[in-house]
Protein backbone atom coordinates (compact mmCIF):
# COMPACT_ATOMS: atom_id res chain seq x y z
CA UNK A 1 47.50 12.40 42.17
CA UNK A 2 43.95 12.00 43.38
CA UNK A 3 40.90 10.25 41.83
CA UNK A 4 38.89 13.14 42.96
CA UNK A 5 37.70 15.93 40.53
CA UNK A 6 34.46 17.24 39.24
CA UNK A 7 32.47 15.19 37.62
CA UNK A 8 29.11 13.57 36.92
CA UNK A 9 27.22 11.27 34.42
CA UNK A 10 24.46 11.80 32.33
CA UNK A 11 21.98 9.53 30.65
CA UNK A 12 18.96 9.20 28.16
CA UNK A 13 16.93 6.88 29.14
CA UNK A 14 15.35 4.57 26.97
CA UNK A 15 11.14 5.10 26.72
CA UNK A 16 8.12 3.35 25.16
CA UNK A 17 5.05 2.99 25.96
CA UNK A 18 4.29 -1.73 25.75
CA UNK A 19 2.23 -2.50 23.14
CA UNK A 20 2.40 0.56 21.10
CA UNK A 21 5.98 1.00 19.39
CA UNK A 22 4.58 3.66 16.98
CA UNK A 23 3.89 6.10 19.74
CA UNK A 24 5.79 9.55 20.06
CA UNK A 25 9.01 9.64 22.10
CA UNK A 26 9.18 13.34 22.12
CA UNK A 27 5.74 13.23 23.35
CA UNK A 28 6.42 10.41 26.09
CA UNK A 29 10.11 12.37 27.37
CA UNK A 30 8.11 15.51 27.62
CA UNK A 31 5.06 13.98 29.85
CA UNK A 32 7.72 12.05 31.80
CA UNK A 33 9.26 15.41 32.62
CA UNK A 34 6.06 17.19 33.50
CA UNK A 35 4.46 14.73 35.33
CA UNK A 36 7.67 14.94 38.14
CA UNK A 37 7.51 18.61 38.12
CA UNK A 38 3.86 18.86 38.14
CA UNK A 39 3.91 16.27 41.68
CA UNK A 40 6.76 18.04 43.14
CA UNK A 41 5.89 21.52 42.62
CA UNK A 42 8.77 22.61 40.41
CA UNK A 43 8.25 24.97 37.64
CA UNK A 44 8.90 23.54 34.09
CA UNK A 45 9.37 25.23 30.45
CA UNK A 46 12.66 25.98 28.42
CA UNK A 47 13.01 29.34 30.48
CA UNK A 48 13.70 26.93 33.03
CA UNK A 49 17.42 26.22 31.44
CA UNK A 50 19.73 29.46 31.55
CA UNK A 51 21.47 29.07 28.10
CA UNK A 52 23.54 32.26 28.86
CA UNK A 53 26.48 30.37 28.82
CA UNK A 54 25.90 27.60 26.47
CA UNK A 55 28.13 27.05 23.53
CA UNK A 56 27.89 23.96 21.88
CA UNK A 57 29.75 24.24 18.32
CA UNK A 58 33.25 25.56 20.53
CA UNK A 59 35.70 23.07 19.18
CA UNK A 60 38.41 21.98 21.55
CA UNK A 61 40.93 21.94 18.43
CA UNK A 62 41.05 25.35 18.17
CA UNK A 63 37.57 26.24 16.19
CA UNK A 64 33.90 26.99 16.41
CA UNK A 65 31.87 25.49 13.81
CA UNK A 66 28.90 27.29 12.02
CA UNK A 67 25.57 27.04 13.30
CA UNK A 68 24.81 26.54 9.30
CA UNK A 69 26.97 23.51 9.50
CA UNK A 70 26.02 22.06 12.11
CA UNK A 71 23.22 19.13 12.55
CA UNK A 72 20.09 20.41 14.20
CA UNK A 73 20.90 17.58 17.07
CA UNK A 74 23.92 19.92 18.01
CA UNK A 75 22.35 23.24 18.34
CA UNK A 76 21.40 22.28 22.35
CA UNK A 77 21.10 25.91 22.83
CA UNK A 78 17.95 26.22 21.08
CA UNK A 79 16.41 23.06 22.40
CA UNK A 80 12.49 24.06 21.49
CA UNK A 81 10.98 22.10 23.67
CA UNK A 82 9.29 23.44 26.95
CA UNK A 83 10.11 20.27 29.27
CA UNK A 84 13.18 21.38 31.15
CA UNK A 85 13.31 20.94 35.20
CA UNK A 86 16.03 21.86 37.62
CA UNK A 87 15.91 19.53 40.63
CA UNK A 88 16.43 19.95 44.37
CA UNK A 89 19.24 17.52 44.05
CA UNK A 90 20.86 19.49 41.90
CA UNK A 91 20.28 17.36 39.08
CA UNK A 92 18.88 18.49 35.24
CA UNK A 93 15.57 16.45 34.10
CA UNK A 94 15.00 17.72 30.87
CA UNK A 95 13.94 15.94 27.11
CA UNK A 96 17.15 15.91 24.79
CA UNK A 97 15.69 14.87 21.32
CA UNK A 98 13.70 12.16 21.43
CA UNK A 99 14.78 10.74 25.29
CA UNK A 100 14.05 12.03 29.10
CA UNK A 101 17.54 12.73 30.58
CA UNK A 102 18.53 12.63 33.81
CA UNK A 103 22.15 15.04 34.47
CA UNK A 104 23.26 14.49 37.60
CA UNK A 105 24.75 16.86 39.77
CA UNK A 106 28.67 18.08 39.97
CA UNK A 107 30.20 15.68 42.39
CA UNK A 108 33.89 15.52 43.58
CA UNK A 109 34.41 11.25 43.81
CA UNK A 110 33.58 8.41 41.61
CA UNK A 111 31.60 6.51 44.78
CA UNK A 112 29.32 9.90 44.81
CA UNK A 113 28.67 9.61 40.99
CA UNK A 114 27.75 6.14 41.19
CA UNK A 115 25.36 7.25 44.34
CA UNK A 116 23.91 10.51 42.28
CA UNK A 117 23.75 8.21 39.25
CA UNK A 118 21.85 5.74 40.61
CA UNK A 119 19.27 8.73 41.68
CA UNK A 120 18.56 9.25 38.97
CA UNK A 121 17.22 5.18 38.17
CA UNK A 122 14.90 5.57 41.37
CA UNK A 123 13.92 9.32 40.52
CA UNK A 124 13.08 7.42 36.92
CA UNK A 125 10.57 4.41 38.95
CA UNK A 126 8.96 6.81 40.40
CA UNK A 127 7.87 8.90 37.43
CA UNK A 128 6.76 5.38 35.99
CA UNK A 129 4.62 4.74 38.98
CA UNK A 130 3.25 8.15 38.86
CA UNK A 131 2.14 7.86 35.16
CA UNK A 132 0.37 4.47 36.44
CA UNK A 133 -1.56 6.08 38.54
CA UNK A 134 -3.32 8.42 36.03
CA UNK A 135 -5.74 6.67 34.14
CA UNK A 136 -5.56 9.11 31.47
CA UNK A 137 -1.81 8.92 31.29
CA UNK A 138 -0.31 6.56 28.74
CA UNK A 139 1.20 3.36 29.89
CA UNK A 140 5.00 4.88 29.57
CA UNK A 141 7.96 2.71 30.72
CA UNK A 142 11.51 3.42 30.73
CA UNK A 143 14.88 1.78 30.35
CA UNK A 144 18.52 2.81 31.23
CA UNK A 145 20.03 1.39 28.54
CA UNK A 146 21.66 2.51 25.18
CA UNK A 147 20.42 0.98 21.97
CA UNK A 148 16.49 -0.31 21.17
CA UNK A 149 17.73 -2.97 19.57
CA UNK A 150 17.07 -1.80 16.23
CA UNK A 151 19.60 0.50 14.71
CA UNK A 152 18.82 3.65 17.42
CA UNK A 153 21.15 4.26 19.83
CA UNK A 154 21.39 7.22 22.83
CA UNK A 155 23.70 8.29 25.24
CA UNK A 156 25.37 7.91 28.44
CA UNK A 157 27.92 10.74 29.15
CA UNK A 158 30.73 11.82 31.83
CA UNK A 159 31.71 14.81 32.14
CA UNK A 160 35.16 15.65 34.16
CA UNK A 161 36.97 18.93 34.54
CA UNK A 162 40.40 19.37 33.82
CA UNK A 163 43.22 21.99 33.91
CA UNK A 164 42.75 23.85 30.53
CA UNK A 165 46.66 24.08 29.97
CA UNK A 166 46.46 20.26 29.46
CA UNK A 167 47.45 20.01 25.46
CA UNK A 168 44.20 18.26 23.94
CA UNK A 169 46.51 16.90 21.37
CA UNK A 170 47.93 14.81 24.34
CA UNK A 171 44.28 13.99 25.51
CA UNK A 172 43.41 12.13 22.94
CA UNK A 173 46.47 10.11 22.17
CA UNK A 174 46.13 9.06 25.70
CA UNK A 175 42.71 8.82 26.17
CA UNK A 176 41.66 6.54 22.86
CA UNK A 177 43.42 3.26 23.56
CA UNK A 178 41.67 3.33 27.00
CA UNK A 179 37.96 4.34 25.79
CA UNK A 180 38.82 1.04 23.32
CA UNK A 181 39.81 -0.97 25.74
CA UNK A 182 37.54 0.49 29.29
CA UNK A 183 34.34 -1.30 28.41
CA UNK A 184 36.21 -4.76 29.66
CA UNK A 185 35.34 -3.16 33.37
CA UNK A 186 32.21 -0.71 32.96
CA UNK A 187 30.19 -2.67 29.84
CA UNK A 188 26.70 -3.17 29.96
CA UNK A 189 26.47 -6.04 27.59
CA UNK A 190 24.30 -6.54 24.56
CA UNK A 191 22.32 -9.03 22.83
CA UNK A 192 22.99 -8.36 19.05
CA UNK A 193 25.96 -7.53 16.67
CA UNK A 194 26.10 -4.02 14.83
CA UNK A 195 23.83 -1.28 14.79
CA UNK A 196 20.82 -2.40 14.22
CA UNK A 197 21.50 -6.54 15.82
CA UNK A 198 20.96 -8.22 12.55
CA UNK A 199 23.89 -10.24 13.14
CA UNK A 200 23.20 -12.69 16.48
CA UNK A 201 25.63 -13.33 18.89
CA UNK A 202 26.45 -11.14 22.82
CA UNK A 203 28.91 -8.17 23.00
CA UNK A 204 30.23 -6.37 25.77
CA UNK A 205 29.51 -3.22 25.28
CA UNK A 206 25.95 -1.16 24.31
CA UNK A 207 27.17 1.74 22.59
CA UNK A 208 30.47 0.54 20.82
CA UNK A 209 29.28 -0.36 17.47
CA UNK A 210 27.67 3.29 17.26
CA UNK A 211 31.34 4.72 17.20
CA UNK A 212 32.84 5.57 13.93
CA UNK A 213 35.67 7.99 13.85
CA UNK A 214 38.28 8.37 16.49
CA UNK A 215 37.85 12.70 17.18
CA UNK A 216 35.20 14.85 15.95
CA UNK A 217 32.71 17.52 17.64
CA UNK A 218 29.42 15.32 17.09
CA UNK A 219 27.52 13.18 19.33
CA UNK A 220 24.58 12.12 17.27
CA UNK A 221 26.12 11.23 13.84
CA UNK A 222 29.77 10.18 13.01
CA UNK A 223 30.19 9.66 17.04
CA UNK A 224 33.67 9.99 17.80
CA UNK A 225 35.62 7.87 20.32
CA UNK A 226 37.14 11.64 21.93
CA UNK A 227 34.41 14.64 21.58
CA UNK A 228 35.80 17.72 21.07
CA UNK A 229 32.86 19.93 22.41
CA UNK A 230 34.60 23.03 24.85
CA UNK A 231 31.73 23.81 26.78
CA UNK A 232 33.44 24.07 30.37
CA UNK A 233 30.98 25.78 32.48
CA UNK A 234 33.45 26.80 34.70
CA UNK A 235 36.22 30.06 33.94
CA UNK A 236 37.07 28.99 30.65
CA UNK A 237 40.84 30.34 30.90
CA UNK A 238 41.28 27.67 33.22
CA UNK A 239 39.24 24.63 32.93
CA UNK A 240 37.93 22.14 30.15
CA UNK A 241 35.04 20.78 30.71
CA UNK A 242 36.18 16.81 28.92
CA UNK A 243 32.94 15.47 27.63
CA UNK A 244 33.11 11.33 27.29
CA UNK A 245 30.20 9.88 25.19
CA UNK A 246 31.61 6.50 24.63
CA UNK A 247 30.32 4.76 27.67
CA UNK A 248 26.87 2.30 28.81
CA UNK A 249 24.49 3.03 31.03
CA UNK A 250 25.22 0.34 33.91
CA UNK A 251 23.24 -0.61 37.06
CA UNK A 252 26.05 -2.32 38.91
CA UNK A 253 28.08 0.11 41.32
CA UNK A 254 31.53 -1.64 40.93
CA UNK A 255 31.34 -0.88 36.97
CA UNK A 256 29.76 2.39 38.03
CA UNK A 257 32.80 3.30 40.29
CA UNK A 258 35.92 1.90 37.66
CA UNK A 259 33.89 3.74 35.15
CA UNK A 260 34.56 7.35 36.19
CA UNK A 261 37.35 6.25 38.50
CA UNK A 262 39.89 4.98 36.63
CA UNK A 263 39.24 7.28 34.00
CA UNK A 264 39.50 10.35 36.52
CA UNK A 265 42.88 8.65 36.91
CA UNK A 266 44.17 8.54 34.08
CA UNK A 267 43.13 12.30 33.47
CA UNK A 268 45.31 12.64 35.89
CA UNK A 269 48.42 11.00 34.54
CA UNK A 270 47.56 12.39 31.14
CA UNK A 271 47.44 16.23 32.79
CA UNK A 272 50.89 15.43 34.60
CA UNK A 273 52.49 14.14 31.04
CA UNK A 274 53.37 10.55 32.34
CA UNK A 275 51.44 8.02 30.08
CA UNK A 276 53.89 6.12 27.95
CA UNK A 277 52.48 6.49 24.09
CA UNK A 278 49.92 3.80 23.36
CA UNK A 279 48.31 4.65 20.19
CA UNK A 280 46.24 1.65 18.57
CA UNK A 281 46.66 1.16 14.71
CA UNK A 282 43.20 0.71 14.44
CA UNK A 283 40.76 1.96 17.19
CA UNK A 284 37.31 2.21 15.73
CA UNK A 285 37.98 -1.39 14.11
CA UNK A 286 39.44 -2.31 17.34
CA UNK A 287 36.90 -0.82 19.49
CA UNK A 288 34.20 -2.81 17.83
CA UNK A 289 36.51 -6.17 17.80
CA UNK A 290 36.97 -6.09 21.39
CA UNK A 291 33.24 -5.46 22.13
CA UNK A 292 31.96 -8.36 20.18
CA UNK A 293 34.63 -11.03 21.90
CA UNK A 294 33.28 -11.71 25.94
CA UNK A 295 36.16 -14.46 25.51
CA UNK A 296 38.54 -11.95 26.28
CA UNK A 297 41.03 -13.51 23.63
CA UNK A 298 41.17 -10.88 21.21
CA UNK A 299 44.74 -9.20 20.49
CA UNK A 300 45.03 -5.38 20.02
CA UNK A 301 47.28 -4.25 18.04
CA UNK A 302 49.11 -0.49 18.76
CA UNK A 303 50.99 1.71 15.79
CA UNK A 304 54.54 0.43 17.18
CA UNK A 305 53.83 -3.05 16.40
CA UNK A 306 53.07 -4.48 19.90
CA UNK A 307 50.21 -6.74 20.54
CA UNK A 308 48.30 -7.44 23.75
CA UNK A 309 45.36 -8.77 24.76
CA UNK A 310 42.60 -5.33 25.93
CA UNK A 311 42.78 -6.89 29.67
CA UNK A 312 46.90 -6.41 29.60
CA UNK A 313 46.52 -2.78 27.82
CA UNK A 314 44.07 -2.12 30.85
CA UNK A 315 46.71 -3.59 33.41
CA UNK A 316 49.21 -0.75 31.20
CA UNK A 317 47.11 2.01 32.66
CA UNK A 318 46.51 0.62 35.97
CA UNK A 319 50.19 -0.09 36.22
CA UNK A 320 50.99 3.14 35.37
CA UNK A 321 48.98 4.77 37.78
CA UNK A 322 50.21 3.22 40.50
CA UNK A 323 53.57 3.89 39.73
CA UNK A 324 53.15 7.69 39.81
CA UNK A 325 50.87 7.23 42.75
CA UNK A 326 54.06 5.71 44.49
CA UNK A 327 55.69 8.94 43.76
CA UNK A 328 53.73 11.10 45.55
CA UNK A 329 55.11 8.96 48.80
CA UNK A 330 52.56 8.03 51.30
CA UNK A 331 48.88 6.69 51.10
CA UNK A 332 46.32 7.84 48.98
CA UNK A 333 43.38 8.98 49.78
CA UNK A 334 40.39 6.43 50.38
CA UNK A 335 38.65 6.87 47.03
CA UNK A 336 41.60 6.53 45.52
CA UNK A 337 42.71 3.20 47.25
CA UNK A 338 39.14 2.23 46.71
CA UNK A 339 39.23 3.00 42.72
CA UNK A 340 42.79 1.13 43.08
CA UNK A 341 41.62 -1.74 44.74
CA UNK A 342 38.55 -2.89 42.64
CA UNK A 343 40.62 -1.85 39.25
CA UNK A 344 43.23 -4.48 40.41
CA UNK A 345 40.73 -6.64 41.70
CA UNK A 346 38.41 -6.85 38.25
CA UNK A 347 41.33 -6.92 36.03
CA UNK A 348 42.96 -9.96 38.18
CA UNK A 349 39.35 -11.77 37.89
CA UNK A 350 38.68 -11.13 35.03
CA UNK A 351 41.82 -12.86 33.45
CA UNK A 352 41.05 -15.98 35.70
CA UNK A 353 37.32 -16.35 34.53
CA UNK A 354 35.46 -13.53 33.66
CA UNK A 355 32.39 -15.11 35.18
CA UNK A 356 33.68 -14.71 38.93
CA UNK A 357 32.66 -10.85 38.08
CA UNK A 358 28.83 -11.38 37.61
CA UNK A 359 28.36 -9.71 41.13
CA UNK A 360 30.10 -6.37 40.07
CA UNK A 361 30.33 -5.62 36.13
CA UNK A 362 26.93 -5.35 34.46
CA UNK A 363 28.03 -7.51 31.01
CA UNK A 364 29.31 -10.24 33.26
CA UNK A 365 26.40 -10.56 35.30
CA UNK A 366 24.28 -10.30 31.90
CA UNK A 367 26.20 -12.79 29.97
CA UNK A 368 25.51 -15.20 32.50
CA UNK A 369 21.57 -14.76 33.23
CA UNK A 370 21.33 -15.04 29.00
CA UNK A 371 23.82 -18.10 29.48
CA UNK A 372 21.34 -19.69 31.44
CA UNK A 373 18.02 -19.48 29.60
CA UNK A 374 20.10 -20.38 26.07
CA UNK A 375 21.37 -23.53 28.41
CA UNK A 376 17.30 -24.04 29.75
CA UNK A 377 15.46 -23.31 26.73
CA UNK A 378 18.04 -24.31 24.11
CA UNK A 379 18.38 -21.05 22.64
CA UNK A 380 20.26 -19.37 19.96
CA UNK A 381 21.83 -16.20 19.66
CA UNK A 382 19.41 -14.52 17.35
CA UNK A 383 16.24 -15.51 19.51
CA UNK A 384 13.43 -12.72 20.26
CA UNK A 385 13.34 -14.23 23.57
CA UNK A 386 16.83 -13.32 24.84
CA UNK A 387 16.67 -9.51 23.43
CA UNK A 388 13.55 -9.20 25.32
CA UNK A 389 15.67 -10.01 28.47
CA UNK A 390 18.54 -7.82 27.48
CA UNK A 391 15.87 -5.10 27.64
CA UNK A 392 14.07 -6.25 30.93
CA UNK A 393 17.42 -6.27 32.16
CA UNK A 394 17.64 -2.27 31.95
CA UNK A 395 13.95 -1.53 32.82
CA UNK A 396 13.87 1.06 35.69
CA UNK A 397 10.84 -0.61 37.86
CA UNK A 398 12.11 -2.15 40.70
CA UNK A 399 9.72 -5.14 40.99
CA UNK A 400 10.37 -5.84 36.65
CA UNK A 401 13.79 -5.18 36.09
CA UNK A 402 16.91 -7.78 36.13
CA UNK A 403 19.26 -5.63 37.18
CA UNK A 404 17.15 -4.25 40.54
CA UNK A 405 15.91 -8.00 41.45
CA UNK A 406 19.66 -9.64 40.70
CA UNK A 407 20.60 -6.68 43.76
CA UNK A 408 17.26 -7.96 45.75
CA UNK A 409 18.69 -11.30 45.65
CA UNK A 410 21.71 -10.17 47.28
CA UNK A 411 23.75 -11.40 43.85
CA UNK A 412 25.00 -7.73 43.52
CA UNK A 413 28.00 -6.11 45.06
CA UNK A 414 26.80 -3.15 46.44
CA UNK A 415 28.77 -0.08 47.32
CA UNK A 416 26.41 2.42 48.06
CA UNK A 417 23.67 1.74 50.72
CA UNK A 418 19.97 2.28 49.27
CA UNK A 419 19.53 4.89 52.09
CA UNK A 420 21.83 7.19 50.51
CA UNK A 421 20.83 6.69 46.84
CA UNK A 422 17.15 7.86 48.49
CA UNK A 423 18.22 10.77 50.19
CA UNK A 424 20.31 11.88 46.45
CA UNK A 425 17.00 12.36 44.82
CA UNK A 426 16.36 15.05 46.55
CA UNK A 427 19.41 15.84 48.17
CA UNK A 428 22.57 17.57 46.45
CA UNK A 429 25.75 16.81 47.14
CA UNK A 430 27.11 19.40 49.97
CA UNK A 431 30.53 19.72 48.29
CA UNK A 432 30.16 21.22 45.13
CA UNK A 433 27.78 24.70 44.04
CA UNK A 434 25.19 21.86 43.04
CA UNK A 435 24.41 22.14 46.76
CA UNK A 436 23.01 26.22 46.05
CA UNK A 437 21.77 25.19 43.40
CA UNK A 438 19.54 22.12 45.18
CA UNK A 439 19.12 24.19 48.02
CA UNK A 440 17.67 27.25 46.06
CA UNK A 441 15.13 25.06 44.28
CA UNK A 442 14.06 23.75 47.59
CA UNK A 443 14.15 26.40 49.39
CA UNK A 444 12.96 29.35 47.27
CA UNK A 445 11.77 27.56 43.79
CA UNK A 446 8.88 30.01 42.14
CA UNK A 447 11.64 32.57 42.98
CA UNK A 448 13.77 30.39 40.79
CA UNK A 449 13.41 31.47 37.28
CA UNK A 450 16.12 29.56 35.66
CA UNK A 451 19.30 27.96 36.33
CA UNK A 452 22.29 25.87 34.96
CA UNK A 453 25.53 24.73 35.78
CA UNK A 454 27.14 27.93 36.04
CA UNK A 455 24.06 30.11 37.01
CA UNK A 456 20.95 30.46 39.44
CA UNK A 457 18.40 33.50 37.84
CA UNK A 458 16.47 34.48 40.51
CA UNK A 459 13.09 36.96 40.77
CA UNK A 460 13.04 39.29 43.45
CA UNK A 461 9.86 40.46 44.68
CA UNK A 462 9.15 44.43 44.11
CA UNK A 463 12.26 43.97 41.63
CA UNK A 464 11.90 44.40 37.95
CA UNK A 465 15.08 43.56 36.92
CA UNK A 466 15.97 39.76 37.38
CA UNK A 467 18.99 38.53 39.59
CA UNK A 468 21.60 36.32 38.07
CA UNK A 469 24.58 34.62 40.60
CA UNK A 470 27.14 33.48 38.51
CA UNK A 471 28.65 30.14 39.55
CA UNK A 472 32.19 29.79 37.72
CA UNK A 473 33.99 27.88 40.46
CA UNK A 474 32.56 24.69 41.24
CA UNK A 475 33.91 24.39 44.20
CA UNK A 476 32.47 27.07 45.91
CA UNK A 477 28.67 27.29 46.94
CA UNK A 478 28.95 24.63 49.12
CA UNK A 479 27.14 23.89 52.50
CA UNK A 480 30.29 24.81 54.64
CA UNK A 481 30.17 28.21 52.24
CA UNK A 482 26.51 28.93 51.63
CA UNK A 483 24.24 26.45 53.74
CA UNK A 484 23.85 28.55 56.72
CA UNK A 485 22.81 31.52 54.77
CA UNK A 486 20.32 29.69 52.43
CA UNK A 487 18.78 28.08 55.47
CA UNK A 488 18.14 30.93 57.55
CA UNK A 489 17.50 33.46 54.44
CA UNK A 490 13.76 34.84 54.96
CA UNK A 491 13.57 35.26 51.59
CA UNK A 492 15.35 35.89 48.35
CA UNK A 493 16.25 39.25 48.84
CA UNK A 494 17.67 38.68 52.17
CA UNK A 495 19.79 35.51 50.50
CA UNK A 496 21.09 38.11 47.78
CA UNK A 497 21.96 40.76 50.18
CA UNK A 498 23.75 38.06 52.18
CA UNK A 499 25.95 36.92 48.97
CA UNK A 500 27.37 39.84 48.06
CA UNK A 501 28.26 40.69 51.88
């Protein structure tokens, strides 16, 4: 077993414009989105997106529901509006409802997601700064976060592929105690209990009071702990494409890396049928229970009758995988020892005193910066003042936000050097067919008419008829594969012809 697999993370950011709370979000996202194009060069529009593929209401259970049925917010396939960008990094900047979102590329290791992730926070900055610069541009600001504070709430999702023979019955029994239980090491924290914060007090996590059934198909309304969408984009008779909504938005890399690592693990163990059953009798209560006690003291209770505290449920799953880890005989590979070591590490610290984590887990790290102006200021829970630091926490600027000056001051474990999140905003990753994708844009953009995950559309000079390259396997359009030829290509043509030699 190996932590490595597909994957990648996307995120809505959070937007407003200071001053001015009535203003248009869709608006804002879409200016956001033009404004990078527009400076770049990159063509924008929804022809942009290749939708070919897309198919949004595919249940995994078995079903498709009916586009009559379904909420408007599900029908991503006919996403009217005409912001949509493909990047060079391989990455999707596009406005999804009422937010800018940043999809990062396919990468094979949780230490690259964190590094393609975090591209997407600078690529964010520098839109920000951009829109400063025009005086006729409005003051726009953005925030990767997950609620406003007020009762709205919007994503951060992982996406992982999996073998399709994998039972989803079996995924989700296996997979919902550890969504309840995973925001002990990957939380963002939050100022505010429930939806919309009325009651005062800190939880752990951003989006677990927006979480009310345990499997459904939605992400908007109803949001289910497992999603059931079957949208692999990938060959469908062998891969799933899982799509995870129950996750924060977090700044730290440590969080970042347990986040997709340990659940790429437990994939893992779930796809090789060795996960003892560990079925909570309540998760949604639970879920919310856990989130809204940082003492760490709050027993979960599973359908046999056992009860644990979430950290020793956690320690289940790590357990677990090492044991079938030993197995295999030998050493695993470095990102899995690295996943390994820090899930160990956190869980260990976190049962001695949770504040040793402030460097590494983003809730910690918040906890303790609102812990110290309550202490300073003699604050209460349910002060304005301390939700307008939970926000300035997530703001994307560099020079404003918490998170980005707590790393300044050297009081953040860092993983990934800043060099290399740089070089990922423009850069794709070179193992995966984000890499054609990247390099196509880069190299050959207004040739580019539209692209996806599975797909580059390409216009051929002195040819009517437009050129699609399918892109089923992920694994293949890599630089070892591809990069020579899209280097040295003279032109589109010439990069075609070369393909299907």
């Amino acid at each position: 077993m190996t932590v490595r697999r597909i994957m990648g993370v996307e995120t809505e950011y959070g937007i407003s414009v200071p001053g001015h709370p009535t203003a248009n979000p869709m608006l804002l996202s879409g200016a956001v989105v033009t404004a990078y194009a527009q400076v770049h060069g990159l063509r924008t529009g929804r022809g942009r997106w290749d939708y070919a593929d897309e198919a949004p209401l595919r249940d995994a259970r078995g079903f498709e529901m009916s586009r009559m049925m379904a909420d408007p917010s599900q029908l991503t396939d006919e996403d009217p509006t005409m912001a949509n960008v493909v990047l060079t990094n391989g990455a999707r900047l596009y406005v999804d409802h009422a937010h800018p979102e940043y999809s990062s590329p396919e990468v094979t290791s949780p230490r690259a997601a964190v590094t393609w992730d975090r591209a997407g926070e600078v690529l964010g900055a520098q839109i920000v700064d951009l829109l400063a610069q025009d005086p006729g541009a409005p003051a726009i600001n953005l925030y990767k976060n997950n609620t406003d504070g007020k009762g709205a709430s919007y994503g951060t999702h992982e996406n992982y592929l999996m073998r399709r023979s994998t039972p989803f019955g079996r995924i989700a029994r296996d997979l919902i105690p550890f969504f309840v239980v995973r925001q002990l090491i990957c939380g963002a924290g939050r100022v505010g209990i429930g939806q919309d914060s009325r009651t005062a007090g800190f939880q752990i996590s951003q989006r677990a009071d927006f979480f009310e059934v345990e499997v459904g198909l939605e992400t908007t309304l109803k949001r289910p702990i497992v999603n059931t969408r079957d949208e692999p984009h990938a060959e469908a008779d062998r891969f799933r494409r899982l799509h995870v909504i129950i996750g924060d938005a977090v700044h730290f890399d440590v969080a970042g890396l347990l986040r997709v690592g340990t659940t790429s693990l437990v994939l893992g163990m779930i796809e090789a049928g060795v996960l003892p059953d560990l079925t909570l009798r309540r998760p949604v209560g639970t879920l919310h229970e856990i989130s809204h006690d940082p003492t760490l003291r709050r027993l979960v209770e599973l359908a046999d009758g056992r009860r644990m505290r979430a950290l020793d449920l956690l320690w289940v799953y790590h357990d677990a995988a090492a044991a079938y880890l030993a197995r295999d005989g030998g050493s695993p590979d470095a990102d899995t020892a690295e996943v390994m070591t820090w899930w160990a590490q956190i869980l260990t610290r976190l049962g001695e005193d949770p504040m040793s984590c402030a460097a590494e887990i983003d809730w910690v790290a918040k906890l303790r910066l609102l812990e110290g102006y309550r202490d300073r200021d003699g604050l209460g829970w349910g002060d304005a003042r301390l939700a307008a630091v939970d926000l300035q926490f997530a703001d994307v600027r560099p020079s404003k936000g918490l998170a980005h000056r707590l790393r300044a001051m050297g009081r953040v474990h860092e993983l990934v050097p800043e060099a290399d999140v740089l070089a990922a905003v423009t850069n794709p990753p070179e193992d995966t067919r984000a890499y054609f994708r990247g390099r196509c844009l880069d190299r050959f953009g207004q040739q580019v008419v539209a692209a996806s995950w599975d797909s580059v559309v390409f216009e051929v000079p002195g040819d009517p008829v437009l050129r699609r390259v399918p892109m089923l396997d992920p694994r293949r359009g890599t630089k070892e594969q591809v990069g020579a030829l899209v280097d040295t290509a003279a032109g589109v043509a010439e990069l075609l012809a070369g393909l299907a030699s």
